[in-house]
N, C-alpha and C. Protein backbone atom coordinates (compact mmCIF):
# COMPACT_ATOMS: atom_id res chain seq x y z
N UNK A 1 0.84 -1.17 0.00
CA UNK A 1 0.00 0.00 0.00
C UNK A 1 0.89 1.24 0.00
N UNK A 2 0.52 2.19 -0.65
CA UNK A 2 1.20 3.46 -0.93
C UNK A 2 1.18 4.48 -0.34
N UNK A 3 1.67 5.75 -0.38
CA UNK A 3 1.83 6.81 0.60
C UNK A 3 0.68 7.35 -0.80
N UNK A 4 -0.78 8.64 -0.22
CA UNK A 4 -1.34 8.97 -1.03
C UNK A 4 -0.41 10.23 -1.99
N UNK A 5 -1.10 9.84 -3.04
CA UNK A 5 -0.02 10.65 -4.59
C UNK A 5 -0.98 11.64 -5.18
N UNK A 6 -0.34 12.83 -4.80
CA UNK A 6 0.94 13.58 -4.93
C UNK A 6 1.25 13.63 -2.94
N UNK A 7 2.48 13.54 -2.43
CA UNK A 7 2.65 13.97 -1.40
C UNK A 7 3.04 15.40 -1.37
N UNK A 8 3.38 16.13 -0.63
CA UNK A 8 3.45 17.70 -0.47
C UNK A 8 4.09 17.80 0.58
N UNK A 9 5.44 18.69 -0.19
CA UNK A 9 6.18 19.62 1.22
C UNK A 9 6.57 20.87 1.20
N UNK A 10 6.42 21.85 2.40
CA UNK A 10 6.59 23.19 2.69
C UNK A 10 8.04 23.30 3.18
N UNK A 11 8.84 24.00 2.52
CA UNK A 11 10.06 24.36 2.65
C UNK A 11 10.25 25.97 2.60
N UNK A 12 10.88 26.79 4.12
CA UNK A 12 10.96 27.93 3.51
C UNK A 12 10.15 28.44 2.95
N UNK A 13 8.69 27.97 3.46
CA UNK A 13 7.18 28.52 3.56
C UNK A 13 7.03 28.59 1.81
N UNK A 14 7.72 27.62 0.77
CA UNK A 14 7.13 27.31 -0.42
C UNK A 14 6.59 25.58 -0.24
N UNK A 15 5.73 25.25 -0.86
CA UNK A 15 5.20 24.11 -0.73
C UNK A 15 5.31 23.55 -2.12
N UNK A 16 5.78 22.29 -2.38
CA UNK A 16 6.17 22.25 -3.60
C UNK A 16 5.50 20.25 -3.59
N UNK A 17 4.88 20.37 -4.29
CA UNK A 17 4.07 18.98 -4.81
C UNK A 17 5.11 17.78 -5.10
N UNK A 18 4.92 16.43 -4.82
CA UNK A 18 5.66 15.35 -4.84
C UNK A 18 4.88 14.68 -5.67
N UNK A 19 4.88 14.14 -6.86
CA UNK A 19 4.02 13.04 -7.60
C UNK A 19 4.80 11.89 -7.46
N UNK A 20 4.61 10.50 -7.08
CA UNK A 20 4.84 9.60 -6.82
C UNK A 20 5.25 9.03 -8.69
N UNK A 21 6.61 8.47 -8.76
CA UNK A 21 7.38 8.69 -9.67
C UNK A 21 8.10 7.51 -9.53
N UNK A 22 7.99 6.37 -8.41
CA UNK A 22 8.44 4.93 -8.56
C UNK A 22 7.53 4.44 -7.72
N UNK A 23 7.01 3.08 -7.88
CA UNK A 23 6.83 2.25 -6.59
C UNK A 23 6.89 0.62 -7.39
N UNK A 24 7.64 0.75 -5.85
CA UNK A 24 8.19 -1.20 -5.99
C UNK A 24 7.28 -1.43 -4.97
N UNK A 25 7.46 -3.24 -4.85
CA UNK A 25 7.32 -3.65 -3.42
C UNK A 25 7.32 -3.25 -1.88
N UNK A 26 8.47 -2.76 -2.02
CA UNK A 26 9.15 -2.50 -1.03
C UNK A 26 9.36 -0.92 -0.89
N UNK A 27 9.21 -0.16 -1.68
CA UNK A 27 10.09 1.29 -1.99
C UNK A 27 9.07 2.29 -2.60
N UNK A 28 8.81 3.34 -2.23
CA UNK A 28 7.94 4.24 -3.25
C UNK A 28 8.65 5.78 -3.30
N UNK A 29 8.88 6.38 -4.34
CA UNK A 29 9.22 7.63 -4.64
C UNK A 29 8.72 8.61 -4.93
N UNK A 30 8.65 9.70 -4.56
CA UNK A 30 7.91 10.97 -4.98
C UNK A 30 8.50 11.92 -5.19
N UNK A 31 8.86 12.90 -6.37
CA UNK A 31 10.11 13.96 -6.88
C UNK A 31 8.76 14.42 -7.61
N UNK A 32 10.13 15.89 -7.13
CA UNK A 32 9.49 17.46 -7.67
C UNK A 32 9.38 17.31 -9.23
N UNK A 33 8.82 18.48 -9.40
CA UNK A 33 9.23 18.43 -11.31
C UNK A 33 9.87 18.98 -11.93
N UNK A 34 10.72 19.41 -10.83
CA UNK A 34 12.74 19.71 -11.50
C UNK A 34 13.46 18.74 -10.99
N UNK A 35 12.90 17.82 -10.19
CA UNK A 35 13.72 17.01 -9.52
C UNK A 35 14.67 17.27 -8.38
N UNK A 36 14.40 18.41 -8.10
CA UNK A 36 15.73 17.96 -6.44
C UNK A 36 15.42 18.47 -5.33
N UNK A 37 13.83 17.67 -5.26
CA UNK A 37 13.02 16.73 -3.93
C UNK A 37 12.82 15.91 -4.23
N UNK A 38 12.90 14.71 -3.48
CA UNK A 38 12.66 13.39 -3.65
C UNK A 38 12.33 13.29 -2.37
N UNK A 39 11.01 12.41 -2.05
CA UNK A 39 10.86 11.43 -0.62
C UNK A 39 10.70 10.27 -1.25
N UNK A 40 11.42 9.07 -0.17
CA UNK A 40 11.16 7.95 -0.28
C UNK A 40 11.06 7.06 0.70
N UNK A 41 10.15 6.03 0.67
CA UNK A 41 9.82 4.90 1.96
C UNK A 41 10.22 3.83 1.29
N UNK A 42 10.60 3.33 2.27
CA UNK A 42 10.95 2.32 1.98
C UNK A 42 11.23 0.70 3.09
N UNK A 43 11.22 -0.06 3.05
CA UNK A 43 11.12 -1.40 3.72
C UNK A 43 11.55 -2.41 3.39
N UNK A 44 12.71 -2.85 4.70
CA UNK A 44 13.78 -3.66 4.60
C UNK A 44 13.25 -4.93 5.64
N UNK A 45 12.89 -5.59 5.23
CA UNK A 45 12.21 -6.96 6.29
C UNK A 45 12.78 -7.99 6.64
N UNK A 46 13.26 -8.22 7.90
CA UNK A 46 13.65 -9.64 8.36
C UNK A 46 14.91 -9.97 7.90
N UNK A 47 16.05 -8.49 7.49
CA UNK A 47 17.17 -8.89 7.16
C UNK A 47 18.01 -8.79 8.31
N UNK A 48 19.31 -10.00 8.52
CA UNK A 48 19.50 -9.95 10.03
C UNK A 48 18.67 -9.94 11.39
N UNK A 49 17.86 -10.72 11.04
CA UNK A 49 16.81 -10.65 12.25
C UNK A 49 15.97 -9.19 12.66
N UNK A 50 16.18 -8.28 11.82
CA UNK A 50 15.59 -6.81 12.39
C UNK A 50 14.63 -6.30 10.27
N UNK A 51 13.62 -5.48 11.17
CA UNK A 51 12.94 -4.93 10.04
C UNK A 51 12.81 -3.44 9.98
N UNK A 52 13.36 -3.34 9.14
CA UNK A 52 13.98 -1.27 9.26
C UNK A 52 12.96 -0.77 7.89
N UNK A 53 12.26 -0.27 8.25
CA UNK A 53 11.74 1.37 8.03
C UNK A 53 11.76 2.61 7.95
N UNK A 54 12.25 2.91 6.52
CA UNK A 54 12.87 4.25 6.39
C UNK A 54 12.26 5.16 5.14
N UNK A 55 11.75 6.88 6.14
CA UNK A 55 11.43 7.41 5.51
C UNK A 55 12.54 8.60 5.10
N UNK A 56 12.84 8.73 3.96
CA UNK A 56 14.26 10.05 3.72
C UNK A 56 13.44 11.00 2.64
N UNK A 57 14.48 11.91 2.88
CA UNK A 57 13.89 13.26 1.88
C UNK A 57 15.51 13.80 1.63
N UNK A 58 15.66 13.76 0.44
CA UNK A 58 17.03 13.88 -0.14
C UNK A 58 15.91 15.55 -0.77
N UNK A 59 17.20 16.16 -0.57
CA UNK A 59 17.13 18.15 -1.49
C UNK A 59 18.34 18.43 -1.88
N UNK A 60 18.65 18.87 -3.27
CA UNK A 60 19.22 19.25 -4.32
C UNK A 60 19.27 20.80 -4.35
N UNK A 61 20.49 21.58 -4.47
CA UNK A 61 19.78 22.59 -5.11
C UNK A 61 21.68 23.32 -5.55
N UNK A 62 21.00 24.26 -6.41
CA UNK A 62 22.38 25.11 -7.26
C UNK A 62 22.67 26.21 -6.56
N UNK A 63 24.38 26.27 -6.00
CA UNK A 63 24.86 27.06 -5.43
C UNK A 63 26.25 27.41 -5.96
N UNK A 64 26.61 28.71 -5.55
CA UNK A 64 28.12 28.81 -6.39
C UNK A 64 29.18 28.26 -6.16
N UNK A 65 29.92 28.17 -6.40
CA UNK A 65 31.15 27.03 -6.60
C UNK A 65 32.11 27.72 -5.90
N UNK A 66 32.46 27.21 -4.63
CA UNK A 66 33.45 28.12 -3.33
C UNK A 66 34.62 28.89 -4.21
N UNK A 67 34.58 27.60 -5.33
CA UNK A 67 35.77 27.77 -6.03
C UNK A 67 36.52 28.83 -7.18
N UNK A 68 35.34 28.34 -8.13
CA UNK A 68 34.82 29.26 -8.90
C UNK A 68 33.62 30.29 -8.65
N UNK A 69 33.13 31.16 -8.02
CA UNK A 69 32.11 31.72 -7.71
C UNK A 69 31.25 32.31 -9.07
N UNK A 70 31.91 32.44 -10.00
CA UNK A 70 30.91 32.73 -11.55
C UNK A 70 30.00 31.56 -11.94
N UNK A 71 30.66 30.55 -11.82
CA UNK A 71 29.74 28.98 -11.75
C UNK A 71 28.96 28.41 -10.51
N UNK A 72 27.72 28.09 -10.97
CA UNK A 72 27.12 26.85 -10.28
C UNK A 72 27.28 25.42 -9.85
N UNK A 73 27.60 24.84 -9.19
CA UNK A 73 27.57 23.47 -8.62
C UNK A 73 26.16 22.87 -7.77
N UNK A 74 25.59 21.94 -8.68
CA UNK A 74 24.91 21.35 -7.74
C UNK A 74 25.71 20.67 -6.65
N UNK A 75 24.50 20.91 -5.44
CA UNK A 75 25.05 20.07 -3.84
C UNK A 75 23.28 19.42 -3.69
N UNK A 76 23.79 18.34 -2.49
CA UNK A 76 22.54 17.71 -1.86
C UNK A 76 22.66 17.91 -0.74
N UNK A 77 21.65 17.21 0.47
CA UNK A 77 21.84 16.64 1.33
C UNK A 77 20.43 15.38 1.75
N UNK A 78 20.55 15.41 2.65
CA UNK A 78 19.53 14.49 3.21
C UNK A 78 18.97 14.25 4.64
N UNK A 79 17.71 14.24 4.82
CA UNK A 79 17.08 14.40 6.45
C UNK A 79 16.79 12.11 6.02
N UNK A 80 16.50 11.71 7.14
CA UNK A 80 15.70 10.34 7.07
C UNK A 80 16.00 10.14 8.51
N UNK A 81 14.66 9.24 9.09
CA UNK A 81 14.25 8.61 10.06
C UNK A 81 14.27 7.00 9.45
N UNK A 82 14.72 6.57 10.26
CA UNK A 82 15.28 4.80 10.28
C UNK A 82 14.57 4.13 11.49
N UNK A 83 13.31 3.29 11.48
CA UNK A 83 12.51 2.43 12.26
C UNK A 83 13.65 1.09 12.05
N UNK A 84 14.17 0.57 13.24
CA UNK A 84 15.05 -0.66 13.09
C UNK A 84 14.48 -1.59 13.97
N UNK A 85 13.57 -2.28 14.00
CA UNK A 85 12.35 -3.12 14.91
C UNK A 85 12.56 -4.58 14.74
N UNK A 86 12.72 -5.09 15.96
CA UNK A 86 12.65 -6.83 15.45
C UNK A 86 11.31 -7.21 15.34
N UNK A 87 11.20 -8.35 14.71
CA UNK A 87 10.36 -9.18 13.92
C UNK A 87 8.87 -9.34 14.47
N UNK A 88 9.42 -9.43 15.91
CA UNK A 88 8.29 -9.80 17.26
C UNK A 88 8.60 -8.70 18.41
N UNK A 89 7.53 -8.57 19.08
CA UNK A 89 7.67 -7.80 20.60
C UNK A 89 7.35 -6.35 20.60
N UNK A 90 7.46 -5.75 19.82
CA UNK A 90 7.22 -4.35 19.25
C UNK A 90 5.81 -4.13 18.69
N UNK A 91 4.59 -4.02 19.10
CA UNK A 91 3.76 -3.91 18.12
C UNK A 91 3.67 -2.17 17.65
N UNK A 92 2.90 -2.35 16.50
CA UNK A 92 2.73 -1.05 15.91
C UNK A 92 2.48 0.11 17.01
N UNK A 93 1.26 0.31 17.78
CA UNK A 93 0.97 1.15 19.06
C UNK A 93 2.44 1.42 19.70
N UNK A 94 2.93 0.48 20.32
CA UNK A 94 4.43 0.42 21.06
C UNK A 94 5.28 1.44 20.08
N UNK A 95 5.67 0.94 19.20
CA UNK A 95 6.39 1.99 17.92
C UNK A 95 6.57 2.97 17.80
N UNK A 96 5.03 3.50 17.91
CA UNK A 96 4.26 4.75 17.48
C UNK A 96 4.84 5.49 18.59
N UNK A 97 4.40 5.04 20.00
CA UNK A 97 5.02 6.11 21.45
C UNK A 97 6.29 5.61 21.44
N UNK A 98 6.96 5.34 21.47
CA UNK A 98 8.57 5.69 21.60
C UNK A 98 8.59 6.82 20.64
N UNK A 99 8.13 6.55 19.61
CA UNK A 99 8.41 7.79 18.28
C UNK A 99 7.93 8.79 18.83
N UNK A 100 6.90 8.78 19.10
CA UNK A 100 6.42 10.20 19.48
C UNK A 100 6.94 10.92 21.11
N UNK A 101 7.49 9.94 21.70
CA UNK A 101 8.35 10.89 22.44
C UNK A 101 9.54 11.01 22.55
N UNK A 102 10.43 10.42 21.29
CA UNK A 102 11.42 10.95 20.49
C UNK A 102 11.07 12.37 19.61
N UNK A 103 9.86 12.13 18.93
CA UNK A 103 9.68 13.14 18.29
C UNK A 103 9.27 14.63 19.32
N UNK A 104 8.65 14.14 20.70
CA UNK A 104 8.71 15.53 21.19
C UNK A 104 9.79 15.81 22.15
N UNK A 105 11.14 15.24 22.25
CA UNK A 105 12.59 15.73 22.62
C UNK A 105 12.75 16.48 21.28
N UNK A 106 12.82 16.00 19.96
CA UNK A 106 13.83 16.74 19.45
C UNK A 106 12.78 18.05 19.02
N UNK A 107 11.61 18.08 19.04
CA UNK A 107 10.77 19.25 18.74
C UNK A 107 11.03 20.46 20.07
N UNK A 108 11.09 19.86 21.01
CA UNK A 108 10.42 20.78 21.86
C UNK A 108 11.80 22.34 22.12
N UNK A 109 11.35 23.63 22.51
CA UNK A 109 11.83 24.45 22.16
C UNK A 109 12.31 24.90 21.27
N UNK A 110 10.99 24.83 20.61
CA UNK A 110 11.34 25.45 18.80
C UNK A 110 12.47 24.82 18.07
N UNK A 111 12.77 23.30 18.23
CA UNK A 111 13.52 22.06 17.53
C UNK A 111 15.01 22.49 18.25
N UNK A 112 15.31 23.50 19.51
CA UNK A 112 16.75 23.37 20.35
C UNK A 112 17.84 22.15 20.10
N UNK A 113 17.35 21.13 20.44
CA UNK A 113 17.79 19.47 19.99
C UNK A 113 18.20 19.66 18.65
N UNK A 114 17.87 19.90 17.60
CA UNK A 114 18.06 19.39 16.12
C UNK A 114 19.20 21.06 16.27
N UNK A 115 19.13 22.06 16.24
CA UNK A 115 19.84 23.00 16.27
C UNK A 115 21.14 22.79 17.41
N UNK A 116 21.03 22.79 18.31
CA UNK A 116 22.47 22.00 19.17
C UNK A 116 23.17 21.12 18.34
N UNK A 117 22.21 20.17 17.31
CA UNK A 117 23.36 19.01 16.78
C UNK A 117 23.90 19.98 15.36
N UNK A 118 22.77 20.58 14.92
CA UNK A 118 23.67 20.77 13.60
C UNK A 118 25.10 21.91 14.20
N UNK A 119 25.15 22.76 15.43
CA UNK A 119 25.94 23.04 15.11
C UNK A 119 27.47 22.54 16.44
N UNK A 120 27.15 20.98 15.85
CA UNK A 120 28.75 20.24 16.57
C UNK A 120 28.21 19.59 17.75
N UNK A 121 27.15 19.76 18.86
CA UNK A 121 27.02 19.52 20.18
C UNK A 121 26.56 18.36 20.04
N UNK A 122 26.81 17.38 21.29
CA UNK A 122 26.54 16.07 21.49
C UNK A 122 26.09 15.51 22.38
């Protein structure tokens, strides 16, 4: 079953449409229509005894070249959350609250947590 198509994300208060643009088994893709947004899910089952779940959002974009500054260089990067769950013992509910009070450490004080790491702190 699929993530619903088109997905949609707000960046820098532009919101820019995802049309779903692969799906496997296992994997589904959704890219901009210049291409440099991409989300993808994806599901890795029962390899090594563990079943990992991963949602990423890879962004692209053209910046000047440290080097050359008259030229452009594309750069990327990438955000993703990695579910790494064994097989048994974990049900979905269980999942869900650990996540969500992971998700409200690194939210809380206007995302403090995610800003401490990007710049060096541990």
């Amino acid at each position: 079953m699929a993530f619903t198509d088109p997905q949609s994300i707000t960046i820098s208060a532009v919101t820019t449409p995802l049309p779903r643009t692969s799906q496997e088994s296992d994997e589904s893709q959704y890219t901009s229509s210049d291409g440099l947004i991409k989300l993808s899910a994806s599901h890795d089952l029962a390899k090594a005894g563990r079943n990992r779940r991963v949602l990423r959002l890879d962004h692209s974009k053209l910046t000047p070249d440290p080097f050359k500054p008259a030229e452009n260089v594309k750069v990327n990067m990438a955000v993703y959350t990695v579910f790494d769950i064994p097989p048994a013992g974990y049900p979905n509910a269980e999942v869900m609250a650990v996540y969500t009070g992971f998700k409200t450490l690194y939210t809380a004080s206007t995302d403090a947590l995610i800003a401490k790491l990007l710049g060096g702190e541990s």
